[in-house]
C-alpha atoms as a PDB file:
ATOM      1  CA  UNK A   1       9.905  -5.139  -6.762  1.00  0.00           C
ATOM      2  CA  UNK A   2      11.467  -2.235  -8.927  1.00  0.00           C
ATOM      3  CA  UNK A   3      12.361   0.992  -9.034  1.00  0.00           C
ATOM      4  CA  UNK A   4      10.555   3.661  -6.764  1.00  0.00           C
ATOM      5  CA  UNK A   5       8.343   0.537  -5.175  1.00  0.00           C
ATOM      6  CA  UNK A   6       8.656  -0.267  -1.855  1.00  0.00           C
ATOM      7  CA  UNK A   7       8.241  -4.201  -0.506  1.00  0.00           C
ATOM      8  CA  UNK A   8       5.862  -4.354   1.901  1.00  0.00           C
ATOM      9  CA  UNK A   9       6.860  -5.585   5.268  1.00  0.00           C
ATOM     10  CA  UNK A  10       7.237  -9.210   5.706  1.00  0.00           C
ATOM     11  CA  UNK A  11       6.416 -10.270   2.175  1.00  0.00           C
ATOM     12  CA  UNK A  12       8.335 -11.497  -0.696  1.00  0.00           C
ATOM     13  CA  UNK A  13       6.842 -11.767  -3.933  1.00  0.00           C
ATOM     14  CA  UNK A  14       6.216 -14.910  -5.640  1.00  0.00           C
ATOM     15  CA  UNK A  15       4.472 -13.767  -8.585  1.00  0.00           C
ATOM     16  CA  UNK A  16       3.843 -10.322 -10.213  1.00  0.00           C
ATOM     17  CA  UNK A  17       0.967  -9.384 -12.963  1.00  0.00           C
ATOM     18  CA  UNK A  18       0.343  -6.365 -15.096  1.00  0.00           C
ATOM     19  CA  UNK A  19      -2.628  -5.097 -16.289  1.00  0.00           C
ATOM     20  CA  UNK A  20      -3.754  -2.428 -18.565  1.00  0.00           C
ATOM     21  CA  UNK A  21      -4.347  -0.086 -15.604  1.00  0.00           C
ATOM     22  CA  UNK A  22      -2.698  -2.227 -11.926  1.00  0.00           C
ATOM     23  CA  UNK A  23      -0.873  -4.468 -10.918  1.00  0.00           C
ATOM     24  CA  UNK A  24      -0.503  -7.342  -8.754  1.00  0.00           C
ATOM     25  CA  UNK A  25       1.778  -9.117  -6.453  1.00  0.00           C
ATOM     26  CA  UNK A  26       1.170 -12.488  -4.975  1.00  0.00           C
ATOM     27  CA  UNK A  27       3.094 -12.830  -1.559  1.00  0.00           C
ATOM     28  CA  UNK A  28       5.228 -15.978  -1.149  1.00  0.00           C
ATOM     29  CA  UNK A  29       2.557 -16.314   1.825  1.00  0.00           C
ATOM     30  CA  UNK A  30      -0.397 -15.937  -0.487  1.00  0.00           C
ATOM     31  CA  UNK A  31      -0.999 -12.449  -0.082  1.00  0.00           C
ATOM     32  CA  UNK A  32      -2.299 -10.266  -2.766  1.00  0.00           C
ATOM     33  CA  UNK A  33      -1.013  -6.293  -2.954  1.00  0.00           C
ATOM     34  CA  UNK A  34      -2.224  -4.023  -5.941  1.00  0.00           C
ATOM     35  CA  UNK A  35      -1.302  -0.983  -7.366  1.00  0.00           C
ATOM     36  CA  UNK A  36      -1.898   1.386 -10.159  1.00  0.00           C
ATOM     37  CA  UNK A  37      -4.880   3.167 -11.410  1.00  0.00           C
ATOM     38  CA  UNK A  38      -8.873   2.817  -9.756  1.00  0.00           C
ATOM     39  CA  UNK A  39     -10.409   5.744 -10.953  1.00  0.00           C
ATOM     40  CA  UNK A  40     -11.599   4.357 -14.529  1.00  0.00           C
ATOM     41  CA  UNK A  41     -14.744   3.493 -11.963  1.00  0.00           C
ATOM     42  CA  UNK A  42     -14.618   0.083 -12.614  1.00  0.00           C
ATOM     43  CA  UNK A  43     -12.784  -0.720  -9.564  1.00  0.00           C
ATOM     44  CA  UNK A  44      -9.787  -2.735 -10.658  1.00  0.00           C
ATOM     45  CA  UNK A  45      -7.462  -2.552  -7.989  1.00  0.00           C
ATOM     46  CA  UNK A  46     -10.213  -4.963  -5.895  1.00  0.00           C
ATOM     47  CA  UNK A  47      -9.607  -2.020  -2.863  1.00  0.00           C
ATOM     48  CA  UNK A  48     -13.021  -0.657  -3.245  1.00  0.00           C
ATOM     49  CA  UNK A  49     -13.928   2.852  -5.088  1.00  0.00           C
ATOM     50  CA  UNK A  50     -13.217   5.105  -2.601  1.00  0.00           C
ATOM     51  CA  UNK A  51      -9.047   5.120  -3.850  1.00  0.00           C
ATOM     52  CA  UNK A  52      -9.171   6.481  -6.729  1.00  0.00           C
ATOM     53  CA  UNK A  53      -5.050   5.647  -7.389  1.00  0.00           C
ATOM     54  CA  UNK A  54      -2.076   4.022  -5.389  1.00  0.00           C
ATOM     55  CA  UNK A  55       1.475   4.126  -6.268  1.00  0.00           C
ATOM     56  CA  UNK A  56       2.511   1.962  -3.557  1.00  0.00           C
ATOM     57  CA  UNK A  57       1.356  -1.455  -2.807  1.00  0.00           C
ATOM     58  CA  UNK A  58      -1.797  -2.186  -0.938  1.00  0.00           C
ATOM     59  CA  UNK A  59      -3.149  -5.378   0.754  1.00  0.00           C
ATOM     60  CA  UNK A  60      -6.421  -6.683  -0.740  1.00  0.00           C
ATOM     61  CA  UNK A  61      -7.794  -7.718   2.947  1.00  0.00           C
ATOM     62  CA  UNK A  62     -10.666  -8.805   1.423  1.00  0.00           C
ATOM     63  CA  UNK A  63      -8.498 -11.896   0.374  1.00  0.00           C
ATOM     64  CA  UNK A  64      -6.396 -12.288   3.158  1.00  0.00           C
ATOM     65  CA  UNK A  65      -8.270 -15.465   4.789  1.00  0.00           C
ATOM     66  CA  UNK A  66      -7.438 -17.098   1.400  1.00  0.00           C
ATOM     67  CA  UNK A  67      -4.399 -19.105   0.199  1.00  0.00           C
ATOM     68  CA  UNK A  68      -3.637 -18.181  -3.071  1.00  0.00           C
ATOM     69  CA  UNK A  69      -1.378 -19.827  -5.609  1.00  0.00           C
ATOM     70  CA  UNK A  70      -1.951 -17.306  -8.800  1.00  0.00           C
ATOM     71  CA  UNK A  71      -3.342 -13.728  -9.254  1.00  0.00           C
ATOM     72  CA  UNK A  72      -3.943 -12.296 -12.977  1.00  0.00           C
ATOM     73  CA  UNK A  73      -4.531  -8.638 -14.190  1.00  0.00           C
ATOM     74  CA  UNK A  74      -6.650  -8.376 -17.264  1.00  0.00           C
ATOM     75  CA  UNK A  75      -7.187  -4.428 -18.803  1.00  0.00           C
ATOM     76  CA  UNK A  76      -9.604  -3.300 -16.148  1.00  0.00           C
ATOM     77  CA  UNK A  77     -10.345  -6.862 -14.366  1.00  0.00           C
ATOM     78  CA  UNK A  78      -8.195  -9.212 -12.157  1.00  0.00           C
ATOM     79  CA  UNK A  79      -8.369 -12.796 -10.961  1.00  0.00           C
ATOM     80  CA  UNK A  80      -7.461 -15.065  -8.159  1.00  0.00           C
ATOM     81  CA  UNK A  81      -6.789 -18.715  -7.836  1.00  0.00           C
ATOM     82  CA  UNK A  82      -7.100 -20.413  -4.297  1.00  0.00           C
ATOM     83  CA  UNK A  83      -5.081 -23.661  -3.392  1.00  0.00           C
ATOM     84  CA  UNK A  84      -8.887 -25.451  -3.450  1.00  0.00           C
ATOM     85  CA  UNK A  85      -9.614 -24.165  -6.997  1.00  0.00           C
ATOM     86  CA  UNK A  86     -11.856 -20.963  -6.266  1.00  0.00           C
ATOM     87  CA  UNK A  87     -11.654 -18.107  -8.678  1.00  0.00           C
ATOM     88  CA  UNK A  88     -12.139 -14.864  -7.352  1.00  0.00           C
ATOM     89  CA  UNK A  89     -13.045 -12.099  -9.944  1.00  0.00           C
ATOM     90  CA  UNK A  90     -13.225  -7.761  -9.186  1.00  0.00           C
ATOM     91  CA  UNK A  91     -13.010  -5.043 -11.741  1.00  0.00           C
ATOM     92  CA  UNK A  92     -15.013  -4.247 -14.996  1.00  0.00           C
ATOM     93  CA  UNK A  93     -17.479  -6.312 -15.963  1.00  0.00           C
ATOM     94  CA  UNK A  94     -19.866  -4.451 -18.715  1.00  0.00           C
ATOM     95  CA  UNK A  95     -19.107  -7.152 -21.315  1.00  0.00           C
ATOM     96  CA  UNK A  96     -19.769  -9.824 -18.711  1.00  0.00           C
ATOM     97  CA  UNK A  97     -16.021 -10.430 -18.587  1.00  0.00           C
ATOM     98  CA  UNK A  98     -16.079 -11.782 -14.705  1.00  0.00           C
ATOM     99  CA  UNK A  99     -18.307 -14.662 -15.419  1.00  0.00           C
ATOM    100  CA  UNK A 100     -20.852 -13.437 -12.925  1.00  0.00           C
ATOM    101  CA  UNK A 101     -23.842 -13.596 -14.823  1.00  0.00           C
ATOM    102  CA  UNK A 102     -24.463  -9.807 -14.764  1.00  0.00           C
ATOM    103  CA  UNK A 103     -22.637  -7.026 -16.028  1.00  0.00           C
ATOM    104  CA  UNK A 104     -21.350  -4.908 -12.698  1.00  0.00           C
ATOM    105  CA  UNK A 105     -18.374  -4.052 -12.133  1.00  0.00           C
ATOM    106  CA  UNK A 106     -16.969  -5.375  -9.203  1.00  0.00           C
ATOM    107  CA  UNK A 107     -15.106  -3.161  -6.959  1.00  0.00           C
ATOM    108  CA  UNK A 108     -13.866  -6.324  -4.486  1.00  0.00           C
ATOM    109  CA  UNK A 109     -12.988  -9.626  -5.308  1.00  0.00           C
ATOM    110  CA  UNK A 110     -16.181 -12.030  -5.807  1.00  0.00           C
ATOM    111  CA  UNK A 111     -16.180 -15.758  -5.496  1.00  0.00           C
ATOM    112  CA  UNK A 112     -16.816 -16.615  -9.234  1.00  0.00           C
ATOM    113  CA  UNK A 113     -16.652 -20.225  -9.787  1.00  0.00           C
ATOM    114  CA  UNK A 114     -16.377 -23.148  -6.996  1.00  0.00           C
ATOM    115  CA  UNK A 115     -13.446 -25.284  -8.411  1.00  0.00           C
ATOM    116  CA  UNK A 116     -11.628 -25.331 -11.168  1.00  0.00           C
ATOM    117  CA  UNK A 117      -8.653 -28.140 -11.809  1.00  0.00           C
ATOM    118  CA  UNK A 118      -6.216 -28.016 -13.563  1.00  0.00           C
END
């Protein structure tokens, strides 16, 4: 993964996105770990706000139930493709940059859109 990061157990990475704050890794198994910065309260990392930072890779659990094929980091947002086409959408939102409708920040991942085919 690079210098100073440790893999976590039983995963291998199958894609990797940086943001302007986190990062992402998308397990070969469809698992999603982030790292990096949380405490810009906007809640970035998708791991809730009660982290404020995490040098080391964490599991979003909140995503675990879902395959995943791609996982994005924006500057303070992040996105996740399913195999069925569901987006998934956490982080700052005060421009309306999730999609949601509103303009919360999201401090999990939130279904955002049903399908989307590309």
């Amino acid at each position: 993964m690079g210098p100073g990061l440790q893999r976590p157990a039983g995963s291998g990475e199958e894609e990797v996105s940086a943001g302007g704050e986190q990062s992402f890794a998308l397990s070969v198994s469809g698992g999603v770990f982030g790292w990096g910065r949380n405490d810009c309260g906007q809640g970035q990392l998708g791991l809730g706000k009660s982290q404020t930072r995490t040098d080391s890779p964490q599991h979003l659990r909140s995503l675990s139930a879902l395959p995943l094929v791609q996982v994005s980091a924006g500057g303070e947002q992040s996105f996740a493709l399913s195999v069925s086409g569901g987006v998934f959408g956490w982080g700052r939102n005060d421009c309306g940059q999730l999609g949601l409708g509103d303009r919360t920040g999201k401090n999990y991942p939130i279904f955002k859109i049903k399908y989307v085919f590309l």
